[in-house]
Protein backbone atom coordinates (compact mmCIF):
# COMPACT_ATOMS: atom_id res chain seq x y z
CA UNK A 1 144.39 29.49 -16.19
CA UNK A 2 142.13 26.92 -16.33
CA UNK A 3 141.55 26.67 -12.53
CA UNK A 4 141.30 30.31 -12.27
CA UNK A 5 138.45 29.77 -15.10
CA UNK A 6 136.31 27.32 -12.60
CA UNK A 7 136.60 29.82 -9.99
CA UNK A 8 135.38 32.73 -11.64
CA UNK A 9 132.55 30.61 -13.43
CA UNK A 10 131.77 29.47 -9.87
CA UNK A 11 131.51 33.01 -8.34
CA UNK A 12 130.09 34.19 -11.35
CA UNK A 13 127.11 31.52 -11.45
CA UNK A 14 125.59 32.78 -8.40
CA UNK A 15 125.67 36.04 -9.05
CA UNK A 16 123.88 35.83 -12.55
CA UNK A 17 121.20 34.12 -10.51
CA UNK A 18 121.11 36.81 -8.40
CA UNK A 19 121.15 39.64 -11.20
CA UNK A 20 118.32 37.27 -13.32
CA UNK A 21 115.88 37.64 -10.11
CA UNK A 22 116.65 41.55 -9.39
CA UNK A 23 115.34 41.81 -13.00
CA UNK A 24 112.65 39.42 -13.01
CA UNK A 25 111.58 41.37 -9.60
CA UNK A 26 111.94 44.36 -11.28
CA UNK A 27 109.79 43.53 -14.41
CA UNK A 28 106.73 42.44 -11.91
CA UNK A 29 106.60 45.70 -9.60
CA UNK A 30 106.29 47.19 -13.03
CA UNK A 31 103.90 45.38 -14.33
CA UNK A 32 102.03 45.72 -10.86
CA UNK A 33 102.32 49.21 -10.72
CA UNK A 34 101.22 49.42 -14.42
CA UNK A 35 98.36 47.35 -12.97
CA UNK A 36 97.40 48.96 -9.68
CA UNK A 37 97.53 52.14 -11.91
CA UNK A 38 94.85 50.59 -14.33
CA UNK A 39 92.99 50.00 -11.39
CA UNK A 40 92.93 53.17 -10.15
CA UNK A 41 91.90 54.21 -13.27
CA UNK A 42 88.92 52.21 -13.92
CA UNK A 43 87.67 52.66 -10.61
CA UNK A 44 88.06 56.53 -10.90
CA UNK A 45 86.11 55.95 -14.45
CA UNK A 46 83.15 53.96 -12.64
CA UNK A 47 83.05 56.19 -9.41
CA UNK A 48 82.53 58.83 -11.72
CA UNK A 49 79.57 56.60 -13.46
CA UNK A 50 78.28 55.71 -10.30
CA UNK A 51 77.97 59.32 -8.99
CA UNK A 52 76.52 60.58 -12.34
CA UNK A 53 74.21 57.82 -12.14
CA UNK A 54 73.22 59.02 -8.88
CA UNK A 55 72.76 62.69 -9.46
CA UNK A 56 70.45 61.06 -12.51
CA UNK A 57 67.99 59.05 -10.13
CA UNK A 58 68.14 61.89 -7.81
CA UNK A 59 67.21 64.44 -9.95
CA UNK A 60 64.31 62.04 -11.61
CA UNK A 61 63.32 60.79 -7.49
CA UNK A 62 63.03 65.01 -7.12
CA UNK A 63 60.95 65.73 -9.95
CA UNK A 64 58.36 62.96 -9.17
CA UNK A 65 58.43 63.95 -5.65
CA UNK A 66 57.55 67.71 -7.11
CA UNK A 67 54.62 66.61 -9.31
CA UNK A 68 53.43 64.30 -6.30
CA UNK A 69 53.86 67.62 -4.01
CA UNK A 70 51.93 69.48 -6.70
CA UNK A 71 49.40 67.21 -7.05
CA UNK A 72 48.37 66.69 -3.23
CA UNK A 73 48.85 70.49 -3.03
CA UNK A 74 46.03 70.34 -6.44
CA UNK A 75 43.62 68.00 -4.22
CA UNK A 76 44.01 70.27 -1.07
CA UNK A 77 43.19 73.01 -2.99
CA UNK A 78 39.83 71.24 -4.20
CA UNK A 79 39.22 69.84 -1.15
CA UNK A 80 39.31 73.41 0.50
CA UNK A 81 36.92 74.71 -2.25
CA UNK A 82 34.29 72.07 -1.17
CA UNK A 83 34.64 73.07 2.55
CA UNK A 84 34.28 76.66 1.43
CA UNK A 85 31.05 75.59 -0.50
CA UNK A 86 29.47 73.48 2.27
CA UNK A 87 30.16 76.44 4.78
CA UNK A 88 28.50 78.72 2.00
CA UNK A 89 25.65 76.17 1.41
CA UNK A 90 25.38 75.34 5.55
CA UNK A 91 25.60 79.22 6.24
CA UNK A 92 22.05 79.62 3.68
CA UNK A 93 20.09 76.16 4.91
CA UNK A 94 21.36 77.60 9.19
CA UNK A 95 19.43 80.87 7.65
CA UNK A 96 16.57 79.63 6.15
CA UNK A 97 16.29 76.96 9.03
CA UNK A 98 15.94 79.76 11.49
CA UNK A 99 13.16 81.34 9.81
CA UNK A 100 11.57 78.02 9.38
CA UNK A 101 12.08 77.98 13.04
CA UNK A 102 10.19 81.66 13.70
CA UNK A 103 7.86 80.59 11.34
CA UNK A 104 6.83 77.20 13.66
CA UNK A 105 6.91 79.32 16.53
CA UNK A 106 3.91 81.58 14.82
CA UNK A 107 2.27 78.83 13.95
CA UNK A 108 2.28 77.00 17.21
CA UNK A 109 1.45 80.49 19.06
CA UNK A 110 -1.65 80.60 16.39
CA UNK A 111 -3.09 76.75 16.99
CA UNK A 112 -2.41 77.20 20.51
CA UNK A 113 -4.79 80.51 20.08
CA UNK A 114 -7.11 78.16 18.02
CA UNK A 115 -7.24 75.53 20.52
CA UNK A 116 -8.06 77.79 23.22
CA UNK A 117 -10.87 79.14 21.45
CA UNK A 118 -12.22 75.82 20.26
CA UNK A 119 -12.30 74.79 23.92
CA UNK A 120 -14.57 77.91 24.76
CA UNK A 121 -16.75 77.00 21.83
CA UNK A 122 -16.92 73.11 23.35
CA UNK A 123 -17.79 74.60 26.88
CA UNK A 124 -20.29 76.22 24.54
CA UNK A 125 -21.82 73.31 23.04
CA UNK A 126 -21.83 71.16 25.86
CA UNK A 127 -23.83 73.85 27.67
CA UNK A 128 -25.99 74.00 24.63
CA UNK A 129 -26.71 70.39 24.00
CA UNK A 130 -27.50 69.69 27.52
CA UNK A 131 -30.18 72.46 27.28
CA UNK A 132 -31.55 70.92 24.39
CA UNK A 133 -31.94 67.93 25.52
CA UNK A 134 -33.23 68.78 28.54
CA UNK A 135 -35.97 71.02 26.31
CA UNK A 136 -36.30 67.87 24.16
CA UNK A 137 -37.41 65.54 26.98
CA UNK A 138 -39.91 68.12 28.84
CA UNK A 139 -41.62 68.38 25.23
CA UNK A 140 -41.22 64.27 24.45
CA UNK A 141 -42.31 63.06 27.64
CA UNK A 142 -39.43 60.77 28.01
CA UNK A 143 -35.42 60.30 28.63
CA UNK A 144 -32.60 60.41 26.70
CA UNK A 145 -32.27 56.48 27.47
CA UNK A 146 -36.22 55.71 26.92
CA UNK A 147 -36.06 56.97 23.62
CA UNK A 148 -32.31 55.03 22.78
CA UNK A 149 -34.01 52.07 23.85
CA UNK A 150 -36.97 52.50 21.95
CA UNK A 151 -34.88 53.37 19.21
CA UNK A 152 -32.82 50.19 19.63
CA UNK A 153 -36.24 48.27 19.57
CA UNK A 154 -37.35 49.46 16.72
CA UNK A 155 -33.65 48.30 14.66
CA UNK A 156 -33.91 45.26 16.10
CA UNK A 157 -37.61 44.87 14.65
CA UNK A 158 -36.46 45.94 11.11
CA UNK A 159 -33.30 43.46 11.75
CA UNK A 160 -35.27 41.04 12.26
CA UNK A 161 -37.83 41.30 9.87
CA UNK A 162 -34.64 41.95 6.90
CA UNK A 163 -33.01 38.96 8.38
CA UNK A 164 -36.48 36.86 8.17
CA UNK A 165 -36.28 37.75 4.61
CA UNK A 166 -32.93 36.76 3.76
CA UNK A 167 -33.37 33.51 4.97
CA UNK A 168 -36.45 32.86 3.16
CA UNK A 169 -34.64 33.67 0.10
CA UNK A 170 -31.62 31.58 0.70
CA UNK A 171 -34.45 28.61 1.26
CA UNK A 172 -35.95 29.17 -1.64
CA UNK A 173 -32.46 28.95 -3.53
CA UNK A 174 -31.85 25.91 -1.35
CA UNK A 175 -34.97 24.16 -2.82
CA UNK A 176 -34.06 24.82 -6.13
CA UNK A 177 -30.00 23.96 -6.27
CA UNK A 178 -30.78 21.16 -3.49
CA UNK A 179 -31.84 18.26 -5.90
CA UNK A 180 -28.94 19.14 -8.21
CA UNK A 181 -26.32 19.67 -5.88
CA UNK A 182 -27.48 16.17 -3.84
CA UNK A 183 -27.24 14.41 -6.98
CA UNK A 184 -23.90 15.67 -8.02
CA UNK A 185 -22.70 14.87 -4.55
CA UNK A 186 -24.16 11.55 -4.68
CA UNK A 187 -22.88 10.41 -8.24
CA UNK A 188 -19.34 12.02 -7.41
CA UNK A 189 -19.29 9.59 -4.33
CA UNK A 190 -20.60 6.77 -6.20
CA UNK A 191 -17.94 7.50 -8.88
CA UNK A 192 -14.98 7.87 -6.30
CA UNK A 193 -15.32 4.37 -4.95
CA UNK A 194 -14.59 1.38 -6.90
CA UNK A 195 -16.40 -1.67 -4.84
CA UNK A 196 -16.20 -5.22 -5.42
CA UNK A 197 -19.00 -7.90 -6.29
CA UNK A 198 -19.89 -9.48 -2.95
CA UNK A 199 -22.46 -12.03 -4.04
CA UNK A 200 -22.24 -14.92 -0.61
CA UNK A 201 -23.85 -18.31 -1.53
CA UNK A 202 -26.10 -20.09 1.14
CA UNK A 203 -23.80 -23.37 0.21
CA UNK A 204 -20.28 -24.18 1.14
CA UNK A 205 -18.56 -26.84 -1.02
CA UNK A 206 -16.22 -29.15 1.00
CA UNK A 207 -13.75 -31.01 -1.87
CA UNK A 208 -12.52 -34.30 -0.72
CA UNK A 209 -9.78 -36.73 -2.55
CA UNK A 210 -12.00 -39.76 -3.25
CA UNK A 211 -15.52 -41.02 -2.31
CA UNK A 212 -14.29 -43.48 -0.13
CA UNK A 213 -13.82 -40.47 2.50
CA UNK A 214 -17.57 -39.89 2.18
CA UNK A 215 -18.27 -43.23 3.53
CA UNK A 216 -16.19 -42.29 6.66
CA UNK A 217 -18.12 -38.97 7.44
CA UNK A 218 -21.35 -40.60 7.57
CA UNK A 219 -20.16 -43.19 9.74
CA UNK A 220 -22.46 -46.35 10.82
CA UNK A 221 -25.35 -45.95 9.84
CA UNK A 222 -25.12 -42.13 9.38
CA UNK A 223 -23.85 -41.64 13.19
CA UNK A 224 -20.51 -39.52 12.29
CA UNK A 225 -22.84 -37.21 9.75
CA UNK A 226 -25.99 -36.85 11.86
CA UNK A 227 -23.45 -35.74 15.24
CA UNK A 228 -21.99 -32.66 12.85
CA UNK A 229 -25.33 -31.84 11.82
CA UNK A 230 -26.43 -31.60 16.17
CA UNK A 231 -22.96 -30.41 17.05
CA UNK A 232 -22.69 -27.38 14.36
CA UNK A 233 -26.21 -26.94 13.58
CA UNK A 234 -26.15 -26.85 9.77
CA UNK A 235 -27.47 -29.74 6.99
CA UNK A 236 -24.46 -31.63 5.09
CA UNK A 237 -25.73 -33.12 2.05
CA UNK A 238 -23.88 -36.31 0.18
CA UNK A 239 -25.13 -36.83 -2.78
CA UNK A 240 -23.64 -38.40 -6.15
CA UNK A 241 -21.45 -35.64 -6.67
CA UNK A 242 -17.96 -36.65 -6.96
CA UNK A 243 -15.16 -35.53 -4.88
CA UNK A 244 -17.61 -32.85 -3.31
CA UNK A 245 -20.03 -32.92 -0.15
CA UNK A 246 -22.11 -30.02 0.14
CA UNK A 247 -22.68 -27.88 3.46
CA UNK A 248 -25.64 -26.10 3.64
CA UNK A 249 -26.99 -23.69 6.32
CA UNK A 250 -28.13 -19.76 6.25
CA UNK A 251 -25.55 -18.98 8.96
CA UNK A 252 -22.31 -18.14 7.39
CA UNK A 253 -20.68 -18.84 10.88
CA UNK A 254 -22.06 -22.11 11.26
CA UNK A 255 -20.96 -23.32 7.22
CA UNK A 256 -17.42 -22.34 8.28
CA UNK A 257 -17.65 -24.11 11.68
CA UNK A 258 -18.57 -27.40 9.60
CA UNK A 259 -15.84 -26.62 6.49
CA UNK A 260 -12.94 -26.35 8.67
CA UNK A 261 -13.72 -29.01 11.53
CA UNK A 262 -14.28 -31.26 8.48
CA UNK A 263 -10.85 -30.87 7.12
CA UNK A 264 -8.89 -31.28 10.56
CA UNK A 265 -11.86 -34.75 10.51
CA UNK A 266 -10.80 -35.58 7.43
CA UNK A 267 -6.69 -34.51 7.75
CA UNK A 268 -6.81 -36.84 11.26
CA UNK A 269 -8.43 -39.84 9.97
CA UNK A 270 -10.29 -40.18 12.97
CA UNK A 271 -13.93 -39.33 13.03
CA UNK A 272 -16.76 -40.54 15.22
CA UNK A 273 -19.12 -38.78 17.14
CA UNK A 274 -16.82 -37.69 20.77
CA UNK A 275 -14.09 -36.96 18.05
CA UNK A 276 -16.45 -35.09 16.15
CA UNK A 277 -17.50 -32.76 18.90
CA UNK A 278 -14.04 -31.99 20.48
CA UNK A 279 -13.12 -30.88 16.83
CA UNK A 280 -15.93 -28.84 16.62
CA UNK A 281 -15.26 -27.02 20.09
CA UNK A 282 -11.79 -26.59 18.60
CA UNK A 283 -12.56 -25.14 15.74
CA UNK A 284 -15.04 -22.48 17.51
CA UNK A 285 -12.42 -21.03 19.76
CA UNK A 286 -10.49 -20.91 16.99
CA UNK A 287 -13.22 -18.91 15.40
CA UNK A 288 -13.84 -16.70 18.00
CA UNK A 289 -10.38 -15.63 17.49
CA UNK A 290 -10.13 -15.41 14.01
CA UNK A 291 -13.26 -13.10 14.35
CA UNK A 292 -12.00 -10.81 16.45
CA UNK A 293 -8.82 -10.16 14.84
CA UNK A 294 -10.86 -9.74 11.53
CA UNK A 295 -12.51 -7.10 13.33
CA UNK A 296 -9.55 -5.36 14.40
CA UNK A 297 -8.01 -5.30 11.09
CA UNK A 298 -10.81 -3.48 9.53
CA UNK A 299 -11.14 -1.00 12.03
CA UNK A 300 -7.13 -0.11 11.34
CA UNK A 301 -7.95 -0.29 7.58
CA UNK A 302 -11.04 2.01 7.77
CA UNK A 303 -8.81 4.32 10.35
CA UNK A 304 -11.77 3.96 13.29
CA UNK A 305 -10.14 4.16 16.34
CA UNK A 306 -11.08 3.18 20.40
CA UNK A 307 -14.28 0.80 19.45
CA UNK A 308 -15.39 -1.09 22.08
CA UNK A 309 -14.12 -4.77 22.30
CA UNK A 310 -17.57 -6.11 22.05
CA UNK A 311 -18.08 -3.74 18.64
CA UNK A 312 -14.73 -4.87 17.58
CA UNK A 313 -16.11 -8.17 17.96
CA UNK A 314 -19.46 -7.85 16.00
CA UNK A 315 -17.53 -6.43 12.78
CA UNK A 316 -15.21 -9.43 12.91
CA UNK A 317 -18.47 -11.30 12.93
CA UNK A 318 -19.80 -9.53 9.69
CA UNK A 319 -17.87 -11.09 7.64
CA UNK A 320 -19.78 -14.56 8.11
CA UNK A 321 -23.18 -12.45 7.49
CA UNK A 322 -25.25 -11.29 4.62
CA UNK A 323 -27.95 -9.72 3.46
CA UNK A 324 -29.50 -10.77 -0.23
CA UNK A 325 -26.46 -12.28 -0.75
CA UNK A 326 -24.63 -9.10 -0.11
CA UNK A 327 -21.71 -9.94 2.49
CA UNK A 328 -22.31 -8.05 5.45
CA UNK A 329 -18.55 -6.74 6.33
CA UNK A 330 -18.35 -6.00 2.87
CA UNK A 331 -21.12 -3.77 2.64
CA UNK A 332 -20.28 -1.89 5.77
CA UNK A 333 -16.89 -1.41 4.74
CA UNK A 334 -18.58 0.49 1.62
CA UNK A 335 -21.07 2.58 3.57
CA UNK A 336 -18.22 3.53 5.75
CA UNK A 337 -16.19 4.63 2.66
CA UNK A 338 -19.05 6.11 1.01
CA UNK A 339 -20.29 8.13 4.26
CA UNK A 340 -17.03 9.78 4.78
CA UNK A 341 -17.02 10.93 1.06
CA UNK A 342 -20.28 12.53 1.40
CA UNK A 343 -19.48 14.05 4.58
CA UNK A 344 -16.34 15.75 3.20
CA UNK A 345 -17.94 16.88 0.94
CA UNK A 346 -21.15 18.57 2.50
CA UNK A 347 -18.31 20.16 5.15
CA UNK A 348 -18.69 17.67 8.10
CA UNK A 349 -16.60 15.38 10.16
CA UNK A 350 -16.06 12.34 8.15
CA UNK A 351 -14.10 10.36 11.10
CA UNK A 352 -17.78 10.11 12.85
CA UNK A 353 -19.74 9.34 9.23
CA UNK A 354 -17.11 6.85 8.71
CA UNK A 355 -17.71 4.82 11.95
CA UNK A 356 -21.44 5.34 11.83
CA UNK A 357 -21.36 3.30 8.67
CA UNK A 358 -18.79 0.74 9.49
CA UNK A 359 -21.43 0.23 12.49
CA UNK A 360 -24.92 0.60 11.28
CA UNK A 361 -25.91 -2.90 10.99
CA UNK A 362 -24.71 -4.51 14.30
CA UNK A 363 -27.62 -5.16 14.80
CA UNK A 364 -28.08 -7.88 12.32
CA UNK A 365 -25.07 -9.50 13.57
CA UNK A 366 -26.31 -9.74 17.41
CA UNK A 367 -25.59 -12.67 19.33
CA UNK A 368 -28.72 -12.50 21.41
CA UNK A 369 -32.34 -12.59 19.55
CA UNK A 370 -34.42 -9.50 19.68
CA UNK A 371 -37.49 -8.75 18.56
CA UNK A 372 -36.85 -5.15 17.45
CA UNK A 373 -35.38 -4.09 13.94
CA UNK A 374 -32.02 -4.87 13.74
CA UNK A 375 -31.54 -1.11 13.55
CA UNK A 376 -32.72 -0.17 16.86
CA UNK A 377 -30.97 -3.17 18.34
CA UNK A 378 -27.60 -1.56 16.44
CA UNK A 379 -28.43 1.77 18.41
CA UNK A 380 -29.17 0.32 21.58
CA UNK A 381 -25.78 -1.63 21.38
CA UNK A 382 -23.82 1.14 20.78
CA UNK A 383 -25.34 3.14 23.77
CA UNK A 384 -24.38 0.13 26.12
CA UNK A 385 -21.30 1.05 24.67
CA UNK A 386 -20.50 4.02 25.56
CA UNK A 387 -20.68 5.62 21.63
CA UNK A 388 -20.82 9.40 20.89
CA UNK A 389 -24.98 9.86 20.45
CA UNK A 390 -24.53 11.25 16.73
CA UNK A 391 -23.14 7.67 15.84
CA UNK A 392 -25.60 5.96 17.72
CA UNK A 393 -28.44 8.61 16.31
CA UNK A 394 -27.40 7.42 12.66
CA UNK A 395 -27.58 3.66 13.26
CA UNK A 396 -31.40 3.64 14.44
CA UNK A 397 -32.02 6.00 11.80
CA UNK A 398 -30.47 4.38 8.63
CA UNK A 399 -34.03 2.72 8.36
CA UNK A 400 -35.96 5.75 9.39
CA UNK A 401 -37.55 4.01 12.04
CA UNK A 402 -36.97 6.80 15.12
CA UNK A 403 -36.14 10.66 14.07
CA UNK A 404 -33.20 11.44 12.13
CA UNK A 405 -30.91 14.20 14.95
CA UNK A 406 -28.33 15.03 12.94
CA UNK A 407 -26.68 15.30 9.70
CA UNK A 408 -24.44 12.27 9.76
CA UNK A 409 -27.93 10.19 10.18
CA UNK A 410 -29.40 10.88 6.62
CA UNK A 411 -25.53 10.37 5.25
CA UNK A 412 -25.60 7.01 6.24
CA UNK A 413 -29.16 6.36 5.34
CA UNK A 414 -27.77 7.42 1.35
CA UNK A 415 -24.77 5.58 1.60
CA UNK A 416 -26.43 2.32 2.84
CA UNK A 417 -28.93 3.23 -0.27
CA UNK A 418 -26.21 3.66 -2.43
CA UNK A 419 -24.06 0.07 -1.76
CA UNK A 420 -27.35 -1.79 -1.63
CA UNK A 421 -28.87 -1.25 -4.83
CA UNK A 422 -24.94 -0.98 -6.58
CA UNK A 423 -25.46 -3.67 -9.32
CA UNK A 424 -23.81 -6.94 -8.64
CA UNK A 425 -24.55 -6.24 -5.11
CA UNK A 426 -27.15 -8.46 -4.37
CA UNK A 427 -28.46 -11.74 -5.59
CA UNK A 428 -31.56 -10.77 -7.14
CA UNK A 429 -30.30 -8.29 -9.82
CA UNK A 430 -26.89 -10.00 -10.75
CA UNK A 431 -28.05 -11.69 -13.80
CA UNK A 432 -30.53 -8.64 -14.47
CA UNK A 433 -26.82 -6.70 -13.95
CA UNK A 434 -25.25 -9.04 -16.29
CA UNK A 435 -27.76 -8.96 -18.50
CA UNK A 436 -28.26 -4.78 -18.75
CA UNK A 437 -24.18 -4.91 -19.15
CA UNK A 438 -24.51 -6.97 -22.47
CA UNK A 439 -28.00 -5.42 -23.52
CA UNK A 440 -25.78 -1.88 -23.22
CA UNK A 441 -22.94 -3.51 -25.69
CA UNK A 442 -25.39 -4.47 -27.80
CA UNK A 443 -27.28 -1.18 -28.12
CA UNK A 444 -23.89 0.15 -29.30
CA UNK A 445 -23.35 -2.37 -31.31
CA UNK A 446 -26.23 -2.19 -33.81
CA UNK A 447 -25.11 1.01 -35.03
CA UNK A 448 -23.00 1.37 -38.54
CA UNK A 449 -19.32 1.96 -37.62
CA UNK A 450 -18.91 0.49 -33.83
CA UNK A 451 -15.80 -1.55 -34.29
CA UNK A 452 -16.30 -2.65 -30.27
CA UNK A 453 -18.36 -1.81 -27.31
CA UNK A 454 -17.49 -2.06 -23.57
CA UNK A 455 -19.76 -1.00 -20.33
CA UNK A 456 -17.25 -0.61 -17.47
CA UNK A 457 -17.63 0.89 -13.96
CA UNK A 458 -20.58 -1.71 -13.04
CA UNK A 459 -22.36 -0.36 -15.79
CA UNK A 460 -22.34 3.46 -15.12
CA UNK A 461 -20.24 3.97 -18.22
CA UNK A 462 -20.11 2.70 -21.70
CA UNK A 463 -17.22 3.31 -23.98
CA UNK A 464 -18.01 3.02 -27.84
CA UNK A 465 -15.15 2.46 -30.07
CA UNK A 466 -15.79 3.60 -33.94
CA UNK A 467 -13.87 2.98 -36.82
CA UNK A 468 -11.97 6.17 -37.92
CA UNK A 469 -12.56 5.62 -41.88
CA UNK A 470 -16.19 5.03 -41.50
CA UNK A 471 -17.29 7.36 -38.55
CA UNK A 472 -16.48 11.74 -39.08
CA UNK A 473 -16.11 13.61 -36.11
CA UNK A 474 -19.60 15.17 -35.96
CA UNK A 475 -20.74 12.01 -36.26
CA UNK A 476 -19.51 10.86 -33.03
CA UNK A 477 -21.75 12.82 -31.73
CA UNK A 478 -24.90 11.85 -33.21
CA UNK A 479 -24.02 8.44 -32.29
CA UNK A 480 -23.44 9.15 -28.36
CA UNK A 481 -26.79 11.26 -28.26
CA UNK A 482 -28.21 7.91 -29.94
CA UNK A 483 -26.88 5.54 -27.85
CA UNK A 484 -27.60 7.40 -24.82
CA UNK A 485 -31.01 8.24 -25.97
CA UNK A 486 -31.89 4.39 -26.82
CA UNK A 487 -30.66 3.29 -23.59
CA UNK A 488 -32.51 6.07 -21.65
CA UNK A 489 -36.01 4.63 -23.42
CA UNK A 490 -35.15 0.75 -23.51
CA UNK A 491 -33.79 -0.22 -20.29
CA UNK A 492 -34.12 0.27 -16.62
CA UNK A 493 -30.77 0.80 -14.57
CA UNK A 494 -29.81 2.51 -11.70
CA UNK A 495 -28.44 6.88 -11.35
CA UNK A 496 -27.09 7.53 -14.77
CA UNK A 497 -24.95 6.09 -17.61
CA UNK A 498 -22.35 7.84 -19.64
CA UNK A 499 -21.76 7.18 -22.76
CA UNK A 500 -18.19 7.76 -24.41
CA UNK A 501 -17.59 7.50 -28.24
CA UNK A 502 -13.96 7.13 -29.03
CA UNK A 503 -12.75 7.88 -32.65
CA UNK A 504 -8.72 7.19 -32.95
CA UNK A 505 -6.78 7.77 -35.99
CA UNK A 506 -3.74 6.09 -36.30
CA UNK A 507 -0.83 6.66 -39.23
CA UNK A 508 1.70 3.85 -39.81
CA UNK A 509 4.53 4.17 -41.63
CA UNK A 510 7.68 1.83 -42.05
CA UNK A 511 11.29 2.57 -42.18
CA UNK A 512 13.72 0.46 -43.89
């Protein structure tokens, strides 16, 4: 029994296994039917979504295709009315264009009618005004020309004589407006340059370190001193000044000659007489140079261009000239200046005025002697070399000594005027100058409420400075017409002086 137990369980086993995965096989077609059913479902349910949704654009896409349709269609049918219009409009202005049309054509058919008979009426005239003419001549006796020249003649006479009168008229303004204008011209020259005092003393000062050095220049009994005096040409004086020896001569040239061949003397230590005169030759080439590069500097300063070497030369040379004191360069320098200003401002070249100034006193500067003014040897200088003839016109003429040819000659004649009698120019009126400047101050001075008084501009101005609490306003005035008034009756100056009263209030206050 038993055994027969094992073997059923043991053919039994393997058949429950067998019946357990039927089942189990059974159970999941089911469920994957249920599931493939489900699917079917829901994807029946979202077809029918998807084709609804579909159906829902398309209908929406088809209306707004319809409205766009019916818009376009709305546009054409405007666009159409337009074209109508223009054809309407183009239909009336192709109408009324063709009559304008006929209309020209009348016209032109009527001037053309016109012009036609206006040429009849010319062949006319013609016809008639040569018969007149020719009836005016058999009664006048003369041509058709004889009488348009005689004609002519007589315009020209009454040209002339209208012409004649003009000019008299303008001369007569001239003469009235001429001293006014000249002086405004003048002082606004005078008044645009700004010169320096060039006072040149007669004596040169030579400073040494000791007296014993003064024992060494005379030499021997006074060899060393008396061979500077022949080599240089000039008078050294050694007297009991200390420390100084004095060099005295007229020519500017010759007082530097002396200065610097007695430093290189004194610098070498050596000094007799053949020492003495190699120094001195030295010491004139050197010179020489010096000179003539002094001369080319000004000319580039002053902007006068193409001199001739020997010119170049003689300016270089001005600067170891004067005249009453007045250095020489100096003063040509200012006429040159001066010149161009007045020829700007009459309306003429002021290149030309310019180096007719910077050249009207070669002639004092001449290395030869002559017996003419040193004007006409300036002129006949600048001929030799090879100057334009208004430039050498203006240099004999600055003195008025030949006939003044053109403008530029009585420019520089003023302008030499003008730096010569400037005050401080020239020995003879500096302490006069200096003097006027503090007789000026004191004028202003003396009256109640000038706190301080200054002349400035080498005396052409003075400027008054009153005290604001004691001087009003109006009373500035009085004071200027005073002070201009006593200087005008007291004292003798040159051109004018202006007289400026300044009146300055000033508030302070403090903050702390």
């Amino acid at each position: 029994m038993i055994l027969q137990f094992i073997i059923v369980a043991l053919l039994a086993a393997p058949l429950g296994i067998l019946v357990y995965e039927l089942i189990r096989r059974a159970i999941l077609k089911k469920k994957a039917d249920e599931i493939i059913r489900n699917a079917e479902i829901e994807g029946e349910n979202i077809k029918k979504e998807k084709i609804f949704q579909a159906k829902e654009k398309f209908l929406q896409l088809k209306s707004e295709h319809e409205e766009a349709i019916k818009e376009k269609n709305n546009q054409i049918a405007q666009v159409e009315n337009r074209l109508r219009q223009k054809e309407s409009q183009l239909g009336q202005q192709k109408g009324e264009l063709d009559r304008k049309v006929k209309e020209n054509d009348q016209i032109k058919e009527n001037l053309q009618h016109q012009l036609e008979i206006l040429n009849k009426k010319k062949d006319e005239y013609e016809t008639m005004r040569a018969d007149a003419i020719r009836k005016l001549e058999e009664v006048a006796g003369m041509t058709a020309e004889e009488a348009k020249e005689q004609l002519m003649d007589s315009m020209k006479a009454e040209a002339k004589t209208q012409a004649m009168s003009y000019i008299n008229d303008v001369m007569d303004e001239a003469r009235l407006t001429a001293s006014k204008e000249a002086k405004r011209i003048v002082i606004n020259t005078i008044q645009r340059t700004a010169p320096e005092v060039a006072i040149e003393n007669a004596v040169t000062v030579f400073n040494i370190e000791n007296d014993e050095v003064k024992g060494r220049i005379i030499g021997r009994e006074g060899r060393n001193i008396r061979a500077l005096e022949a080599a240089i040409g000039v008078e050294i004086v050694v007297d009991d000044t200390p420390e100084a020896i004095l060099i005295s001569a007229f020519d500017p040239v010759r007082r530097e000659v002396a200065r610097l061949a007695l430093h290189q003397l004194v610098a070498d230590g050596r000094i007799h007489p053949a020492r003495i005169e190699e120094v001195v030759a030295k010491v004139q080439k050197q010179l020489d140079e010096e000179i003539m590069e002094i001369g080319k500097r000004t000319c580039i300063d002053l902007g006068v261009h193409g001199l001739n070497s020997q010119l170049v030369k003689m300016v270089g040379r001005m600067k170891y000239r004067s005249s009453y004191g007045q250095n020489l360069l100096q003063h040509s320098r200012e006429v040159a200046n001066i010149s161009a200003i007045l020829a700007a401002e009459l309306g003429l070249n002021p290149k030309i005025a310019k180096r007719a100034g910077l050249l009207h006193d070669i002639g004092k500067v001449a290395e030869e002697e002559y017996e003419l003014p040193h004007a006409i040897v300036g002129m006949q200088i600048a001929e030799k070399c090879k100057e334009k003839p208004e430039v050498c016109n203006a240099i004999g003429a600055h003195h008025e000594e030949i006939e003044m040819q053109t403008l530029i000659a009585p420019i520089v004649l003023v302008a030499d005027a003008i730096s010569g009698s400037r005050p401080g120019a020239r020995r003879e009126v500096i302490e006069s100058y200096i003097k006027r400047l503090k007789d000026m101050e004191n004028i202003a001075a003396s009256h109640q409420g000038v706190v301080k008084a200054y002349a400035i501009q080498a005396g052409r101005e003075l400027r008054v400075i009153v005290g604001a609490d004691q001087v009003s306003d109006a009373e500035c005035d009085e004071i200027s017409n005073e002070v201009a008034r006593r200087i005008q009756d007291e004292m003798t100056y040159p051109g004018q002086v202006k007289v400026t009263v300044i009146r300055e209030v000033r508030s302070v206050a403090f903050a702390k």
